[in-house]
Protein backbone atom coordinates (compact mmCIF):
# COMPACT_ATOMS: atom_id res chain seq x y z
CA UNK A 1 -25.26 -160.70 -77.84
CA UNK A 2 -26.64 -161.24 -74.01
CA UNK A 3 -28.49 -158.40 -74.33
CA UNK A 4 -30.31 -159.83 -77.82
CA UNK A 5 -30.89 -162.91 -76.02
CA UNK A 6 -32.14 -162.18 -72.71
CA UNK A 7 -34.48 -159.67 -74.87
CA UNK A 8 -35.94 -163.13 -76.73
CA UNK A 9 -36.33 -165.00 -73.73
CA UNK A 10 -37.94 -161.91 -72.42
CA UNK A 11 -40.67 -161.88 -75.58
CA UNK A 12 -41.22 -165.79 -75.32
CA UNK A 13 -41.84 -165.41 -71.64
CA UNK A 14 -44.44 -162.91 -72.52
CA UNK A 15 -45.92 -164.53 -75.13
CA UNK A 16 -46.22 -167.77 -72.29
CA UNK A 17 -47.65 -165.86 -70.05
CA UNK A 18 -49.99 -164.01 -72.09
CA UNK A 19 -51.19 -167.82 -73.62
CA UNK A 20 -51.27 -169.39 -70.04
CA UNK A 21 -53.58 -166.12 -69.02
CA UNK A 22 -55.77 -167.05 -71.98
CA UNK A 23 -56.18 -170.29 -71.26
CA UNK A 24 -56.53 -169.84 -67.43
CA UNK A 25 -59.70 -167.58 -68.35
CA UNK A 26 -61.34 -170.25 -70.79
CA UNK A 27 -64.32 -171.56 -68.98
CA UNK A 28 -64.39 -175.34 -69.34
CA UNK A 29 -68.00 -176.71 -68.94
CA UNK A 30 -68.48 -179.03 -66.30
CA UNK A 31 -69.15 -182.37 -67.88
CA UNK A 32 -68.45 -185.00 -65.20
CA UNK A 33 -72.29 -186.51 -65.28
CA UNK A 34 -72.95 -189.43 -63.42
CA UNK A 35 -76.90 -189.76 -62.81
CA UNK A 36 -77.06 -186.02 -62.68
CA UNK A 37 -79.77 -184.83 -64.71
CA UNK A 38 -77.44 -181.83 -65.33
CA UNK A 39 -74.55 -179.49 -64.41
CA UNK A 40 -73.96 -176.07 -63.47
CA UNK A 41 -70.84 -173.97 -64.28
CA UNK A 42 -70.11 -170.43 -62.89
CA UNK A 43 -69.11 -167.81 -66.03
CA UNK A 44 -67.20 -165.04 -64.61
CA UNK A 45 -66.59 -163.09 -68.16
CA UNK A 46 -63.69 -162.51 -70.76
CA UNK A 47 -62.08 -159.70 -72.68
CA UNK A 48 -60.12 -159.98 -75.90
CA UNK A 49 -57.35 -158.95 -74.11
CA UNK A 50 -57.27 -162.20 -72.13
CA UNK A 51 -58.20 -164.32 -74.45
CA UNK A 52 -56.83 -162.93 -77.92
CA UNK A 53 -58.03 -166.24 -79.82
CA UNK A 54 -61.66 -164.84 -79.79
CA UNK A 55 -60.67 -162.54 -82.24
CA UNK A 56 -62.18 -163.03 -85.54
CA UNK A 57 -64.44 -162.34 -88.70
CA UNK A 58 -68.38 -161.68 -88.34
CA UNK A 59 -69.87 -164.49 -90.73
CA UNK A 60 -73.69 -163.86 -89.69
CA UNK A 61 -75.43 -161.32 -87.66
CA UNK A 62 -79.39 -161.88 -86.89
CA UNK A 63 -81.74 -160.19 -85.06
CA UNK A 64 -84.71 -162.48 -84.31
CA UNK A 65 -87.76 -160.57 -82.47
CA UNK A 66 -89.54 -162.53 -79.56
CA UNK A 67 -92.60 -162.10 -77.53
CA UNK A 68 -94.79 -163.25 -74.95
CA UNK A 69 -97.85 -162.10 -75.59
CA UNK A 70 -99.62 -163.04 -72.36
CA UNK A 71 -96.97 -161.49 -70.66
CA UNK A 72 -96.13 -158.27 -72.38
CA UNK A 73 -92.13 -159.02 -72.82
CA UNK A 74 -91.46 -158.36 -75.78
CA UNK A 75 -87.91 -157.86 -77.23
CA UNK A 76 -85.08 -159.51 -79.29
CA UNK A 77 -82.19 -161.59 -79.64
CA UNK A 78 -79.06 -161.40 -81.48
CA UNK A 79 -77.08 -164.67 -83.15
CA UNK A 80 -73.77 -163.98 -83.87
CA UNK A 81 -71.25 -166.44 -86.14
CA UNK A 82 -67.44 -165.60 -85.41
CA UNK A 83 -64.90 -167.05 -87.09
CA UNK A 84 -61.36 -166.96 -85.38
CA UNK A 85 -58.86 -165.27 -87.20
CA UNK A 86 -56.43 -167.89 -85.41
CA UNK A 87 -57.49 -171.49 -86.23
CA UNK A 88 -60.43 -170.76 -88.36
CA UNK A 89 -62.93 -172.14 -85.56
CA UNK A 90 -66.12 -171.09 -84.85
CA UNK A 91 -67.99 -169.26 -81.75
CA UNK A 92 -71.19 -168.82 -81.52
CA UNK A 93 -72.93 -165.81 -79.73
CA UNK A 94 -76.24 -164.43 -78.17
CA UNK A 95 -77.48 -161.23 -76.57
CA UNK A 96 -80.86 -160.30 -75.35
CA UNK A 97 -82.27 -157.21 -75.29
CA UNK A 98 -85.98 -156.42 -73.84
CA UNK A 99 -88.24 -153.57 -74.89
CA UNK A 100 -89.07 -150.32 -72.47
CA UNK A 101 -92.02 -151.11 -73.33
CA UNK A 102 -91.78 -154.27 -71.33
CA UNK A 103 -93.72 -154.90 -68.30
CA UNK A 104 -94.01 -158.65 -67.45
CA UNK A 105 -90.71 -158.70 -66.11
CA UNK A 106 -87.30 -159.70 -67.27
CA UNK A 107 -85.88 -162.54 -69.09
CA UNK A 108 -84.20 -165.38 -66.70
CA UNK A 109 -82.81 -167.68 -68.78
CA UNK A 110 -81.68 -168.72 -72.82
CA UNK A 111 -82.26 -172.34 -73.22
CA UNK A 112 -80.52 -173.95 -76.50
CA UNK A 113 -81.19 -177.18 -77.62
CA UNK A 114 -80.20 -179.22 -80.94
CA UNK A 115 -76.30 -177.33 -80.48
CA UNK A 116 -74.65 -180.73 -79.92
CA UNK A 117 -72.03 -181.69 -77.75
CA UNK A 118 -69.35 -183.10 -80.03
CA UNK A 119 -67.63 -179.95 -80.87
CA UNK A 120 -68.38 -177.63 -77.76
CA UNK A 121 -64.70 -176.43 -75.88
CA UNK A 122 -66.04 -173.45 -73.18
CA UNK A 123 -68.41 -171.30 -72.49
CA UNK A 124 -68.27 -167.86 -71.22
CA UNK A 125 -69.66 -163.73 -71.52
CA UNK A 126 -68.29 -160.42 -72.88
CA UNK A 127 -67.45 -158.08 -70.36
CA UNK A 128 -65.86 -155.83 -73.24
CA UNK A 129 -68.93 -155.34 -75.47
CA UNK A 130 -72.31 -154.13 -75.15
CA UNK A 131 -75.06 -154.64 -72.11
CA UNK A 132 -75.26 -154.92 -68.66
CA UNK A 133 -76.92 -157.95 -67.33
CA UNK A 134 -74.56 -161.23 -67.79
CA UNK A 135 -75.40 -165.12 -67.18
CA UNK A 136 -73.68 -166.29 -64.07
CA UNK A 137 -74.30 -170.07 -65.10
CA UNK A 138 -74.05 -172.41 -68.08
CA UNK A 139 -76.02 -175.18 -67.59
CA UNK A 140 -75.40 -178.52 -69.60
CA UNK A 141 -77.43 -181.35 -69.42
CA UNK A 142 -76.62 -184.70 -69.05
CA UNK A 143 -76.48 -186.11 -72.55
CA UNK A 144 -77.84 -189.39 -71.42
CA UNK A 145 -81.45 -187.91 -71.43
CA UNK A 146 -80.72 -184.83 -73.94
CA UNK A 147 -78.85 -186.50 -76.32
CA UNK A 148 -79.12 -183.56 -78.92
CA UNK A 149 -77.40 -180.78 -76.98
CA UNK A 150 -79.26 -179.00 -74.40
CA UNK A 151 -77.53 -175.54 -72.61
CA UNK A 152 -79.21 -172.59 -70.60
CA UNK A 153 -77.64 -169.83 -69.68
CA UNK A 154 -79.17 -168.35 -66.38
CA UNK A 155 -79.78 -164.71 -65.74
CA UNK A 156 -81.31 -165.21 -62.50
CA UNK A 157 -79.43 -162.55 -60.62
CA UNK A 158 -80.02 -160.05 -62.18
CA UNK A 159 -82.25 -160.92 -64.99
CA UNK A 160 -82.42 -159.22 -68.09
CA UNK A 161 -84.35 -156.02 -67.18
CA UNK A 162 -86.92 -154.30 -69.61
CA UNK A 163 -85.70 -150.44 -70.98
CA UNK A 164 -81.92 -151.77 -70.08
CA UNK A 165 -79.09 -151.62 -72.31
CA UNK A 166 -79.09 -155.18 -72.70
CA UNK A 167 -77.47 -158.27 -71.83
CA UNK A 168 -74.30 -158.96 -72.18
CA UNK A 169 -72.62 -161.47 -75.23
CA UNK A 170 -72.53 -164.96 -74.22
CA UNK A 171 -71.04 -167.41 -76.31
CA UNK A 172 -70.57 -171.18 -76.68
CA UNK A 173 -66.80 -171.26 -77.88
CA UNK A 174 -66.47 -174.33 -80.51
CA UNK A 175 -63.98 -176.29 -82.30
CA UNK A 176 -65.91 -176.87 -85.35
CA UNK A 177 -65.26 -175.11 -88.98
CA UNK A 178 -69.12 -175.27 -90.56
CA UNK A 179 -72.18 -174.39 -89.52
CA UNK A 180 -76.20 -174.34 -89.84
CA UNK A 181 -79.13 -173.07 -88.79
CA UNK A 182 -80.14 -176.43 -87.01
CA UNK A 183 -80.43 -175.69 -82.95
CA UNK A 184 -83.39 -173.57 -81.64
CA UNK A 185 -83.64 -171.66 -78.59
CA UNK A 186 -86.53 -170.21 -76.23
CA UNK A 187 -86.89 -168.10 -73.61
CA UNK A 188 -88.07 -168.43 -69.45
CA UNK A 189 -88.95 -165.02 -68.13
CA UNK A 190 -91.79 -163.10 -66.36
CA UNK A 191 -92.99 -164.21 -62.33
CA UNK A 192 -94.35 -167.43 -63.35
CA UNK A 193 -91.34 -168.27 -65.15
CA UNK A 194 -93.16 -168.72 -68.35
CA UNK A 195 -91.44 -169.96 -71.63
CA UNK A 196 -91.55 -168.11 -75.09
CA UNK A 197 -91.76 -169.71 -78.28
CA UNK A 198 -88.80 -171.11 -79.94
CA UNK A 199 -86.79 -170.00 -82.44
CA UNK A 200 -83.89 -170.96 -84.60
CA UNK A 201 -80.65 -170.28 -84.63
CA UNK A 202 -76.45 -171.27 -85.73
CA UNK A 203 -74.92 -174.82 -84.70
CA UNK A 204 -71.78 -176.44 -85.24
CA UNK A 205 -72.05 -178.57 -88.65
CA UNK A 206 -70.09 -181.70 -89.36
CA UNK A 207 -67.55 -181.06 -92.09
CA UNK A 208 -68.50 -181.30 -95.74
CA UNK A 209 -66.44 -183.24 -98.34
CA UNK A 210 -64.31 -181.38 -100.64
CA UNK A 211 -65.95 -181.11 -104.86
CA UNK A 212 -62.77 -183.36 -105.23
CA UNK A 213 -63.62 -186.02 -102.46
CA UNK A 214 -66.73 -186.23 -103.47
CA UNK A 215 -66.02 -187.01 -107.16
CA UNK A 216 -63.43 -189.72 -105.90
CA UNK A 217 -66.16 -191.24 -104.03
CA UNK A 218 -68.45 -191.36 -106.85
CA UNK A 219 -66.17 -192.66 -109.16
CA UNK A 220 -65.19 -195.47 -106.57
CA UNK A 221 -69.08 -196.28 -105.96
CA UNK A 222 -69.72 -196.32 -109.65
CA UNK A 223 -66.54 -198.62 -109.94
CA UNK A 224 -67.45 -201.09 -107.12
CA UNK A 225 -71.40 -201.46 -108.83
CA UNK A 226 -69.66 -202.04 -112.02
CA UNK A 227 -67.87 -204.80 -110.80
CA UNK A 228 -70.69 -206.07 -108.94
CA UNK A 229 -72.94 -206.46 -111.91
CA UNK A 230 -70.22 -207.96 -113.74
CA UNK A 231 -70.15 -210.53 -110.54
CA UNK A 232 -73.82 -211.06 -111.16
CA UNK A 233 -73.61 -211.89 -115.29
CA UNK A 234 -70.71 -214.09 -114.32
């Protein structure tokens, strides 16, 4: 019987541990703004291993082509959609890859805009997936003056080369449960630091009303104009 027990207290320490560890490696971004224009947090990188809530279903996969034509970078991006298998949340991923082909330099930074701030938890990269190069910061602006959303990631050192393997996945990890393609992105790269067009991509998207809730609330509008016309003969 003290063996059975000190067994189970042995399996919920674990299991404490191992949910301390995953939380310890969840990169909060820094949101303290006072009259910063914005705010810079250092992403050191995750595994599934230490943070086992990341695990979850592929709901989209895009590749979207970019290029800077001036420039000759030239390459792609892809979005990904995860859903957790845990709590049914959503993270959102990108990874950058540039073409051999390349050569106006790298790719220094992914600048999002239109993601919203309401539902974002922590940001960080994959260390156990594809690529090489990684953003070292998240940068989120002060939503003061960029009320709609606005994060880079920075690739500065190293930047995302041309002919590499790739970047690494970076992800914005979320608490919301729908999305849309509402946010866009673009791209600084090159010497002069030169921007690319943008493009769209996933978002967090507030929660839609059940068939059922919305049939209640019709019925209840089409009651209370009812009984406001009847107000009005009256």
């Amino acid at each position: 019987m003290i063996r059975i027990f000190l067994s189970t207290l042995a399996r919920a320490a674990s299991a404490a541990l191992l949910a301390f560890t995953a939380v310890a490696h969840a990169v909060t971004l820094n949101n303290s703004f006072g009259a910063q224009p914005f705010l810079d947090t250092a992403l050191g990188g995750t595994t599934a291993a230490l943070r086992p809530e990341l695990a979850g279903v592929v709901l989209e996969d895009v590749i979207q082509s970019f290029s800077f034509g001036a420039l000759n970078i030239s390459g792609t991006v892809q979005n990904r959609v995860v859903r957790e298998s845990g709590t049914g949340t959503l993270d959102f991923y990108w990874r950058i890859l540039v073409d051999a082909g390349s050569t106006g330099g790298g790719i220094d930074a992914f600048r999002l805009g239109d993601f919203g701030y309401s539902f974002l938890t922590d940001a960080d990269w994959r260390i156990d997936g594809l690529g090489s190069a990684a953003p070292h910061i998240a940068r989120l602006f002060n939503p003061a003056t960029h009320p709609s959303g606005d994060i880079n990631f920075l690739f500065e050192d190293p930047p995302v080369p041309a002919g590499d393997v790739g970047s690494r996945f970076f992800f914005l990890h979320t608490d919301a449960t729908n999305y849309a393609s509402t946010a866009f992105y673009d791209l600084l790269g090159g010497p002069n630091q030169t921007l690319s067009s943008e493009f769209s991509t996933f978002a967090p998207a507030p929660a839609v009303p059940e068939p059922s809730s919305v049939l209640l609330m019709s019925v209840g509008l089409a009651g209370i104009g009812v009984a406001a016309r009847r107000r009005m003969r009256g």
